[in-house]
N, C-alpha and C. Protein backbone atom coordinates (compact mmCIF):
# COMPACT_ATOMS: atom_id res chain seq x y z
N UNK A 1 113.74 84.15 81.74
CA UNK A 1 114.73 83.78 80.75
C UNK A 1 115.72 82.81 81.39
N UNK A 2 114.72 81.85 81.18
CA UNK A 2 116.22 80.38 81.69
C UNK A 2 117.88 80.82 81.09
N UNK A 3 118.30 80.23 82.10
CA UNK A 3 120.43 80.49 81.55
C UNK A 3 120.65 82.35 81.66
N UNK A 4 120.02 82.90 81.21
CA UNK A 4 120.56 84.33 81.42
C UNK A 4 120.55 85.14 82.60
N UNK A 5 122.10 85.59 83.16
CA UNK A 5 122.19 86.09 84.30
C UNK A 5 121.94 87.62 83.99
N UNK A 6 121.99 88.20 82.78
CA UNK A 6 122.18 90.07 82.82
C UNK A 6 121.56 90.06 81.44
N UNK A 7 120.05 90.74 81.42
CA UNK A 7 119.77 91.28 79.79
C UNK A 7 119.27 92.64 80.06
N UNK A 8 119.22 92.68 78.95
CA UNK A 8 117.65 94.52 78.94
C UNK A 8 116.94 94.67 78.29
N UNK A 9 115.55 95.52 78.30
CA UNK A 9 114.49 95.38 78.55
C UNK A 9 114.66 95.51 76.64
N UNK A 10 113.36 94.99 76.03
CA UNK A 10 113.20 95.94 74.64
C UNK A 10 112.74 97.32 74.65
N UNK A 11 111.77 97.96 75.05
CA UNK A 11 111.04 99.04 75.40
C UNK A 11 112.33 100.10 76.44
N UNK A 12 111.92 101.31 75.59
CA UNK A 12 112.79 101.89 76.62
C UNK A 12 112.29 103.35 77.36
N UNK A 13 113.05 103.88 78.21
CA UNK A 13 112.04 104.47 79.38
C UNK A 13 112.56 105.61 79.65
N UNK A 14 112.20 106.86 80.03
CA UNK A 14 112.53 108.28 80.07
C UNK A 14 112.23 108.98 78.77
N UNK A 15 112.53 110.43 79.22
CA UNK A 15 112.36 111.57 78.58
C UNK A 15 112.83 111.51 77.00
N UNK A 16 112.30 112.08 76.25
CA UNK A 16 113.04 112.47 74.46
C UNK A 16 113.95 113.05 74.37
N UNK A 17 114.16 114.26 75.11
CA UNK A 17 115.12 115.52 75.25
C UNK A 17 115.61 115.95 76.26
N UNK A 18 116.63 116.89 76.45
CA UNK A 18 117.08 117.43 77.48
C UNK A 18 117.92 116.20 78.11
N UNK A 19 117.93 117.13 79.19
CA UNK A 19 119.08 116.11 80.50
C UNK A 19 118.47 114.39 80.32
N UNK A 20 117.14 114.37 80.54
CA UNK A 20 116.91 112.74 80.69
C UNK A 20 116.90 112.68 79.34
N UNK A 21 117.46 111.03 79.11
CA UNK A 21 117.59 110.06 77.67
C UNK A 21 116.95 109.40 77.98
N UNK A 22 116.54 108.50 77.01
CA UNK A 22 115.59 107.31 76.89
C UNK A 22 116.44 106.39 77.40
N UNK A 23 116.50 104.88 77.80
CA UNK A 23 116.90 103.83 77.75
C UNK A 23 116.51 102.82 78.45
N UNK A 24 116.88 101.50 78.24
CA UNK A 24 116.73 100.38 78.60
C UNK A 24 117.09 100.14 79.99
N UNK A 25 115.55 99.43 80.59
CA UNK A 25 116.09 99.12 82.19
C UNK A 25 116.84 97.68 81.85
N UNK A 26 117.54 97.07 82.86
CA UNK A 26 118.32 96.53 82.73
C UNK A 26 118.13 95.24 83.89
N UNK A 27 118.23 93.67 83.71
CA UNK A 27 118.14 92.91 84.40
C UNK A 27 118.59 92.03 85.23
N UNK A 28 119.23 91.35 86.27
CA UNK A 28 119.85 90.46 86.34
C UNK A 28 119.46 89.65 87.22
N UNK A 29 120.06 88.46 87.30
CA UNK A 29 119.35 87.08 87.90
C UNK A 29 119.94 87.08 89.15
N UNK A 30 119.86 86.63 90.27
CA UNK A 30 119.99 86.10 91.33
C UNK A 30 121.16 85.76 91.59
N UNK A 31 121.34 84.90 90.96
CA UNK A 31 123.11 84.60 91.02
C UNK A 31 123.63 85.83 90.39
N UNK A 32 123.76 86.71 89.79
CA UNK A 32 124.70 87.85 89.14
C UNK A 32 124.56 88.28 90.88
N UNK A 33 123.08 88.61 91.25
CA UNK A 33 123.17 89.49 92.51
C UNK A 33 124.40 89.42 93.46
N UNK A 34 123.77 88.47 93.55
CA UNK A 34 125.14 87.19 94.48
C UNK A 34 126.49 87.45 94.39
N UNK A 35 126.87 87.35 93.23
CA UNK A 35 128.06 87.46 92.81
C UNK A 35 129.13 89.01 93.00
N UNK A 36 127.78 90.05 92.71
CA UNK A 36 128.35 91.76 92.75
C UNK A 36 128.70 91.55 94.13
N UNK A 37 127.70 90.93 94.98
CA UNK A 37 127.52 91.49 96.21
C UNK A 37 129.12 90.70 97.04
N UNK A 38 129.19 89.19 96.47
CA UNK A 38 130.20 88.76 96.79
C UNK A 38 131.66 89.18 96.49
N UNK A 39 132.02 89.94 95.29
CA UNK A 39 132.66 90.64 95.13
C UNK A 39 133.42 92.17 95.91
N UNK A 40 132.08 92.90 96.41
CA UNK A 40 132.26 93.61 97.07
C UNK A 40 132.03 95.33 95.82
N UNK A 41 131.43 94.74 94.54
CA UNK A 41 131.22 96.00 93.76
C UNK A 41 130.48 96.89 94.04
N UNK A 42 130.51 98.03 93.75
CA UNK A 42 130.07 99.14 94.48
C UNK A 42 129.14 99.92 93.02
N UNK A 43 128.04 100.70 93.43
CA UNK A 43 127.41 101.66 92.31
C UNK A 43 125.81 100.96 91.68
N UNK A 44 125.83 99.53 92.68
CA UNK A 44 124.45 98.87 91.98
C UNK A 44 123.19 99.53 93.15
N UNK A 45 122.14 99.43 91.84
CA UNK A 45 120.86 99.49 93.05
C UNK A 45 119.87 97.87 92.81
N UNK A 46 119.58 97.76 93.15
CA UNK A 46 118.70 96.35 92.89
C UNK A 46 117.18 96.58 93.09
N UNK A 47 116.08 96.11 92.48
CA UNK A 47 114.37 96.11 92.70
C UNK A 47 114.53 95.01 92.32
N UNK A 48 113.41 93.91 92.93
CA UNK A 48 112.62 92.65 92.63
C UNK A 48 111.74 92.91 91.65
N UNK A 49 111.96 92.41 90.82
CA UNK A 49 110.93 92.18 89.29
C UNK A 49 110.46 90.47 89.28
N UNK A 50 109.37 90.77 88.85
CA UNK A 50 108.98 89.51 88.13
C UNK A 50 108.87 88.91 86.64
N UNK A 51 109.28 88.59 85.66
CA UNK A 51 109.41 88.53 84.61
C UNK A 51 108.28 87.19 84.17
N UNK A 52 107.66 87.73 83.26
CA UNK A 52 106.76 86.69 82.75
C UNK A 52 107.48 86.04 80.76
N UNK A 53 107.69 84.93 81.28
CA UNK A 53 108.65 84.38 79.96
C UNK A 53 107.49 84.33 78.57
N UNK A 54 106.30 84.83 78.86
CA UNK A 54 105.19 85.10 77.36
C UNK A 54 105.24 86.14 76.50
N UNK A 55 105.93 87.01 77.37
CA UNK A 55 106.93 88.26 76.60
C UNK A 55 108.28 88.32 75.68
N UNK A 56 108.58 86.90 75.80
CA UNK A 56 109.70 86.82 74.98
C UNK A 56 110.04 86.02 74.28
């Protein structure tokens, strides 16, 4: 997704009930990375994804 630094997913992921909820994983670009990290924000985890733009 050219221009977008932070989206989320359509499809969403976890349990129906109980303690786990369903929801949306969540994305961000390179530069957002950059930026938390330059900041000094605290509470992120990060994975490398590959996104194929035929999905959207």
């Amino acid at each position: 997704m050219e221009g977008l630094d932070f989206f989320a997913s359509r499809q969403t992921i976890g349990g129906r009930g109980g303690l786990i909820r369903q929801s949306h994983l969540l994305f961000c670009s390179n530069r957002m990375i950059r930026l938390i990290k330059e900041k000094g924000l605290k509470g992120f985890k990060f994975e490398i994804a590959h996104i194929e733009n035929e999905y959207f």
